[in-house]
Protein backbone atom coordinates (compact mmCIF):
# COMPACT_ATOMS: atom_id res chain seq x y z
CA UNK A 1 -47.49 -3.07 -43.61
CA UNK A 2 -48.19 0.35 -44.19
CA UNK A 3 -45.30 2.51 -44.31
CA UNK A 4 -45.98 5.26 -41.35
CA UNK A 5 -46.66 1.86 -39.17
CA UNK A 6 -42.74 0.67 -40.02
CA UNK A 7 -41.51 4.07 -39.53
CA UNK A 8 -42.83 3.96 -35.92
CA UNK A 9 -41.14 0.70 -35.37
CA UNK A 10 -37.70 2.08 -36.55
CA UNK A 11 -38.50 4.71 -34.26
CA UNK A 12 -39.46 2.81 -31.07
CA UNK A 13 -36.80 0.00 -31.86
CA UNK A 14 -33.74 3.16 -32.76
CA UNK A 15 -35.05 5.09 -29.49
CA UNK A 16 -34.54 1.72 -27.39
CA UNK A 17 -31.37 1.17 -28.62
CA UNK A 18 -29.82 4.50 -28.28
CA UNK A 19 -31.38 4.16 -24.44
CA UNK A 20 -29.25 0.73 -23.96
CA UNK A 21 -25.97 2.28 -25.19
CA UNK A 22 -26.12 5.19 -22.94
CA UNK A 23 -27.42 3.79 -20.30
CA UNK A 24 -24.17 1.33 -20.83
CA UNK A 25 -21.88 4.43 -21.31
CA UNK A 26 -23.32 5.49 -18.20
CA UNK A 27 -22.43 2.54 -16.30
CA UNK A 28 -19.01 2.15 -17.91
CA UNK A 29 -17.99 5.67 -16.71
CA UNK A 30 -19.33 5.19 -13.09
CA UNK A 31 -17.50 1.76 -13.17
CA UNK A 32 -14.46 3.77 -14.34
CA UNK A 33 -15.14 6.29 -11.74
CA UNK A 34 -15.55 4.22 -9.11
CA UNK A 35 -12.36 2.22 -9.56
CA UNK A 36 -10.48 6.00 -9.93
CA UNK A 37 -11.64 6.88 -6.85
CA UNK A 38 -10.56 4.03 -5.09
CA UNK A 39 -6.78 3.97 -6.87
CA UNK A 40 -6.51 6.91 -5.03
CA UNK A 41 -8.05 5.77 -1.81
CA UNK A 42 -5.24 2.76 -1.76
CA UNK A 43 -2.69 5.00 -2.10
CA UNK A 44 -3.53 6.88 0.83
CA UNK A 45 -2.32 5.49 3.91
CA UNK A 46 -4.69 7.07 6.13
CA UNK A 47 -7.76 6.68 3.69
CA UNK A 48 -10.82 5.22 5.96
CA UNK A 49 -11.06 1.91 4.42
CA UNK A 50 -11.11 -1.53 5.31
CA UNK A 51 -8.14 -3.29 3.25
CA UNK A 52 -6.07 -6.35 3.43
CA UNK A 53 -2.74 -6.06 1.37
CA UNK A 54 -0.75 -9.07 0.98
CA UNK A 55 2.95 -7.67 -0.06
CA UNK A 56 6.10 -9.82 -1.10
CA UNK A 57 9.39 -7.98 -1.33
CA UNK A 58 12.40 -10.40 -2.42
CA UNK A 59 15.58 -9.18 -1.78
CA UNK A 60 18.19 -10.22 -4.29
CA UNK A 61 21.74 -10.21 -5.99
CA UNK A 62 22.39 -11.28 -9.45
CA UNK A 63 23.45 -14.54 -8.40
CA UNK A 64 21.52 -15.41 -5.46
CA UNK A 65 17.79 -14.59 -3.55
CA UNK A 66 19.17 -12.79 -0.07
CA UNK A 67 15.53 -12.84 1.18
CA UNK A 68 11.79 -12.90 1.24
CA UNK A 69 9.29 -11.00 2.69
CA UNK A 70 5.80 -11.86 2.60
CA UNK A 71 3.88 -8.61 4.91
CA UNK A 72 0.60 -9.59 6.04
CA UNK A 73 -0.88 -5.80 6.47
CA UNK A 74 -4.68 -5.37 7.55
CA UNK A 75 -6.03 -1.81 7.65
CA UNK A 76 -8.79 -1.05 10.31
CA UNK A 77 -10.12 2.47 9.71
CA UNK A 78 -12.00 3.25 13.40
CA UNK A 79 -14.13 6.49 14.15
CA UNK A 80 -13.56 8.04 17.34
CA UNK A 81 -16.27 10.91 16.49
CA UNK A 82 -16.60 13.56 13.42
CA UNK A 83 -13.89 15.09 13.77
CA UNK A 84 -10.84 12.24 13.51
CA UNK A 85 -9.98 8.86 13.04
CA UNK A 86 -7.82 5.90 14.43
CA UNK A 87 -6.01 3.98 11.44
CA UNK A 88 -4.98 0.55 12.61
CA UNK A 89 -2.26 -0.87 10.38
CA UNK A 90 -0.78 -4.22 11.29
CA UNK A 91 2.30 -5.49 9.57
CA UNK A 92 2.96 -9.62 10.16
CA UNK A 93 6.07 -10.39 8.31
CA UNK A 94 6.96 -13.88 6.96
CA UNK A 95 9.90 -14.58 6.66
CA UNK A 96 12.23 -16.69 4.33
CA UNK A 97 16.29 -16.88 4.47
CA UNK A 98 19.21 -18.90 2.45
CA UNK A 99 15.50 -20.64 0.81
CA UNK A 100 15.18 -22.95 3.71
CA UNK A 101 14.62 -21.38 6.50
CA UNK A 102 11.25 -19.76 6.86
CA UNK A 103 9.78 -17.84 10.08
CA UNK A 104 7.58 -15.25 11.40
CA UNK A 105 9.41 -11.90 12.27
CA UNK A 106 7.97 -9.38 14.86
CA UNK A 107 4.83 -7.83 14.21
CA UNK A 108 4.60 -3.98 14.17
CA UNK A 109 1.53 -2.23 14.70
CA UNK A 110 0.72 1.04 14.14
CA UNK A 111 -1.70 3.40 15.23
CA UNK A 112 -2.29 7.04 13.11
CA UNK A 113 -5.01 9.60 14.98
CA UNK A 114 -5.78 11.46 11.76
CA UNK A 115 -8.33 14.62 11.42
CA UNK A 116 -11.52 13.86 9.04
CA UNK A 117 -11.69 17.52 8.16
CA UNK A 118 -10.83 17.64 4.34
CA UNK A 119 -7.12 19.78 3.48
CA UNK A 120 -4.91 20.60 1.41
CA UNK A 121 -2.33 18.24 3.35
CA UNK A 122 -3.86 15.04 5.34
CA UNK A 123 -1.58 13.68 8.05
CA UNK A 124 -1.84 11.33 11.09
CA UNK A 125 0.40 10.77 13.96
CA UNK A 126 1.10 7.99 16.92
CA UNK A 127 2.95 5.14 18.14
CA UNK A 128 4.23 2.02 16.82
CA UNK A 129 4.83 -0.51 17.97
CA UNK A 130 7.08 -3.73 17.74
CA UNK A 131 5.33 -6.98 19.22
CA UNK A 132 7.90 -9.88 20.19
CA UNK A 133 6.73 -12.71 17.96
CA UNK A 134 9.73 -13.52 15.84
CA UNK A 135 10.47 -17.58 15.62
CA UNK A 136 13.99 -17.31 15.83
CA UNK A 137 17.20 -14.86 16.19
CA UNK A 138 17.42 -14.80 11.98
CA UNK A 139 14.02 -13.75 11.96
CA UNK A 140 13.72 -10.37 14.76
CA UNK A 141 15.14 -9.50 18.01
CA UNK A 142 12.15 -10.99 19.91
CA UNK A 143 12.00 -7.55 21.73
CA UNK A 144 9.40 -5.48 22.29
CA UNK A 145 9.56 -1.88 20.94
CA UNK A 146 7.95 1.27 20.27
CA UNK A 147 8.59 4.63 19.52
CA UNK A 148 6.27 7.42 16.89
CA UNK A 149 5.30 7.43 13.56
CA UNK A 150 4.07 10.34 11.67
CA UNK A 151 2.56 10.29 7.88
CA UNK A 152 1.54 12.95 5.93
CA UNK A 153 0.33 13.34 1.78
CA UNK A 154 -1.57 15.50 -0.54
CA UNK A 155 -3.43 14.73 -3.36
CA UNK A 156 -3.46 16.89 -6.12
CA UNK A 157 -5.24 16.06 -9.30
CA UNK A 158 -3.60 13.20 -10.64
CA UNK A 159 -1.05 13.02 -8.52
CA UNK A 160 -0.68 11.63 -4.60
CA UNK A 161 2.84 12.48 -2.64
CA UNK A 162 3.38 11.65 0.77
CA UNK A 163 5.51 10.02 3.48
CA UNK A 164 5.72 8.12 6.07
CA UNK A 165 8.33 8.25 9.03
CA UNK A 166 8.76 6.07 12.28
CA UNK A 167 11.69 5.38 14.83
CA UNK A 168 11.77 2.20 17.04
CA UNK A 169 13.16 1.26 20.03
CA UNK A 170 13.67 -1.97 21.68
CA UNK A 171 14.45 -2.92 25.17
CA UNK A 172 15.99 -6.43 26.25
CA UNK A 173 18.69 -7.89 25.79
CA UNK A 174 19.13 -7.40 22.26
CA UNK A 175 18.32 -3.44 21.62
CA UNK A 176 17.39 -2.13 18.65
CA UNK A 177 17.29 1.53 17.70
CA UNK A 178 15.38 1.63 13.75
CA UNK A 179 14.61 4.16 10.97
CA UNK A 180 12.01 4.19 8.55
CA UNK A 181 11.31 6.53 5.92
CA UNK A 182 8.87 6.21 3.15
CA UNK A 183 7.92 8.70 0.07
CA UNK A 184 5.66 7.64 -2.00
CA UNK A 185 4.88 9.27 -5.25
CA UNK A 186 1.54 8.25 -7.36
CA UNK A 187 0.43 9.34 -10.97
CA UNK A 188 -3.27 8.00 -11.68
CA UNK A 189 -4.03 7.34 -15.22
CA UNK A 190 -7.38 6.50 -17.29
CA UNK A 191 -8.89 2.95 -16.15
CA UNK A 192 -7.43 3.07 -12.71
CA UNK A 193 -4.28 2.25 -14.13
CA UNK A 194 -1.24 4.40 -12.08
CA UNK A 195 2.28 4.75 -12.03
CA UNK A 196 4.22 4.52 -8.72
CA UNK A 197 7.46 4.96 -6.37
CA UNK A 198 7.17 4.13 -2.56
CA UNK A 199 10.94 3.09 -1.61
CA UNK A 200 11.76 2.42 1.66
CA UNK A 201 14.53 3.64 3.30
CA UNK A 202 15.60 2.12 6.68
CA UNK A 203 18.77 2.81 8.92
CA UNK A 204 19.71 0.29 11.91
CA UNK A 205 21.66 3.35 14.40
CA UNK A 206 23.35 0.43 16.36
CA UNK A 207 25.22 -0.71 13.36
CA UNK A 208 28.98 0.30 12.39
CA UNK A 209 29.70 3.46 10.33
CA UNK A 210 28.65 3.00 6.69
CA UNK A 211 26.73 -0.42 7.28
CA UNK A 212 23.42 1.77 8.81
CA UNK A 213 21.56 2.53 5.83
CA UNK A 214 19.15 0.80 2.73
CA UNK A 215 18.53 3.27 0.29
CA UNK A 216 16.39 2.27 -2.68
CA UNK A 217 15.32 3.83 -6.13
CA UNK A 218 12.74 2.58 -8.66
CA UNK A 219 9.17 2.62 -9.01
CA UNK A 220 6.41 0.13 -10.98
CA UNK A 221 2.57 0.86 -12.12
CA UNK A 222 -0.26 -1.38 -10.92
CA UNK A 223 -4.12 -1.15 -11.63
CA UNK A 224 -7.45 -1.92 -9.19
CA UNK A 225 -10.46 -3.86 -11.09
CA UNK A 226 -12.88 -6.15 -9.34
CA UNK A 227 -13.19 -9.96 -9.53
CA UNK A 228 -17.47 -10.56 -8.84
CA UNK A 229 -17.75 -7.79 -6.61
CA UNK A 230 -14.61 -7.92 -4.89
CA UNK A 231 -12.50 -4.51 -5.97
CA UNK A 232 -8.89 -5.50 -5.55
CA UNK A 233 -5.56 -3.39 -6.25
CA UNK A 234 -2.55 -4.80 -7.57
CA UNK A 235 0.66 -3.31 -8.29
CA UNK A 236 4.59 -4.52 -9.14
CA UNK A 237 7.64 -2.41 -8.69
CA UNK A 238 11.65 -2.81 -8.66
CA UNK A 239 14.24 -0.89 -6.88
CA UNK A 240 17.94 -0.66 -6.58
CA UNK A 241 19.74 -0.24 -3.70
CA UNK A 242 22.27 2.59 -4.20
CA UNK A 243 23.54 2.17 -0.39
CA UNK A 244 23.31 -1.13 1.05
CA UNK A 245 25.27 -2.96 3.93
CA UNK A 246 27.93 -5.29 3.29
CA UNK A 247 26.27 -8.88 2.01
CA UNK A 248 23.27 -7.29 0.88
CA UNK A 249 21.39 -7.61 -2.11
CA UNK A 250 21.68 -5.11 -4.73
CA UNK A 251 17.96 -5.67 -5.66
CA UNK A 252 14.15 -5.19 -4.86
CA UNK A 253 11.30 -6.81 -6.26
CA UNK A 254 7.69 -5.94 -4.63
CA UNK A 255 4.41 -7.54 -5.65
CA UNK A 256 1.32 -6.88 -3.85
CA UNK A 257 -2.17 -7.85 -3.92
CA UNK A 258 -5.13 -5.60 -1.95
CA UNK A 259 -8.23 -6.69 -1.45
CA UNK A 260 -10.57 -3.71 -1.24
CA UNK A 261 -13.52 -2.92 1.55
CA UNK A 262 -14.37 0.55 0.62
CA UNK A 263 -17.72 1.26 2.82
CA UNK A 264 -20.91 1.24 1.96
């Protein structure tokens, strides 16, 4: 083989290969991009994206399990025109106590109008509501409830803060008059890899002095990756409850799986 003929093979067959690994590079970093992008999206309560979380938070001493709560919470993103959204978030609780005794809880539902014009802070506001679906007394108050729920974040480089506040009220026999307030803080690093805090602090108004209030510190890290085709998030996280009502467990532990329907 003459040598000018090898030379072009070296050529053709270097050129080729040099094509392959960028073109993988390429793909790699859009992959990486991609799974950034929607990190960020799942931290974003009013992102416009179909999602179904699964979420267990076990509530626990260092002796015993207190309780378990699996939250069922489907996200339905609806347009009502260009210029804002509807985020539908339903929350179906399931509910285990003393290990035995296992129930569903009342559903909550809420309902965020939120503008689609891009700022420096993204909020939402509307009711929620509490739907009477609990199995039992251990489980809910059975009542139906509503009252307003406002959320509001900002997203700045790496980072996405926000919160999320809502009051309840119940009317029935058994009425109920219930806090929630939720920061969440988010640091996104390489791979879609983050780090996270999202405690949530509740306060039951109807109960005695000093027995009101959950407060909660700690944090976790999670990552989102696909299985096929299917992009999913995933995180864990652990809290402590610096104020807690009598009987209560001094600890949190939250897992939570996401399955991702980021639109087309």
């Amino acid at each position: 083989m003459k040598l000018s003929k090898l030379l072009s093979i070296l050529f053709i067959f270097s050129t080729v290969l040099t094509y392959a690994q960028n073109d993988n590079q390429a793909n790699t970093q859009s992959a990486d991009s991609e799974a950034a992008a929607l990190a960020k999206a799942t931290q974003n309560p009013l992102a416009a994206m179909y999602s179904l979380p699964f979420q267990n938070n076990t509530t626990f001493d260092r002796s015993d399990i207190k309780q378990n709560v699996l939250n069922i919470q489907p996200v339905i993103p609806i347009s009502l025109g260009e210029n804002i959204n509807l985020i539908n978030r339903v929350i179906i609780p399931i509910i285990s106590q003393d290990k035995i005794t296992t129930g569903i809880g009342d559903i909550s539902y809420t309902a965020w109008l939120s503008p689609t014009k891009a700022s420096k802070i993204t909020w939402g506001v509307g009711p929620v509501f509490q739907i009477p679906t609990s199995s039992g007394d251990e489980f809910g108050s059975g009542e139906f409830g509503i009252g307003p729920s406002v959320v509001a974040l900002t997203i700045i480089n790496q980072w996405v803060a926000g919160i999320v506040i809502n009051n309840i009220w119940t009317f029935g026999d058994a009425e109920e008059n219930k806090f929630l307030f939720q920061y969440f803080v988010n640091y996104n690093l390489p791979k879609a890899w983050y780090l996270v805090s999202a405690p949530i602090l509740t306060a039951n108004w109807n109960a005695p002095s000093g027995e009101q209030w959950i407060v909660p510190f700690g944090g976790g890290a999670g990552k989102v990756f696909k299985i096929g085709k299917q992009p999913i998030n995933i995180n864990a996280q652990g809290y402590y409850n610096a104020v807690k009502p009598t009987g209560w467990g001094d600890f949190q532990m939250r897992l939570q799986v996401q399955l991702l329907f980021p639109k087309k």
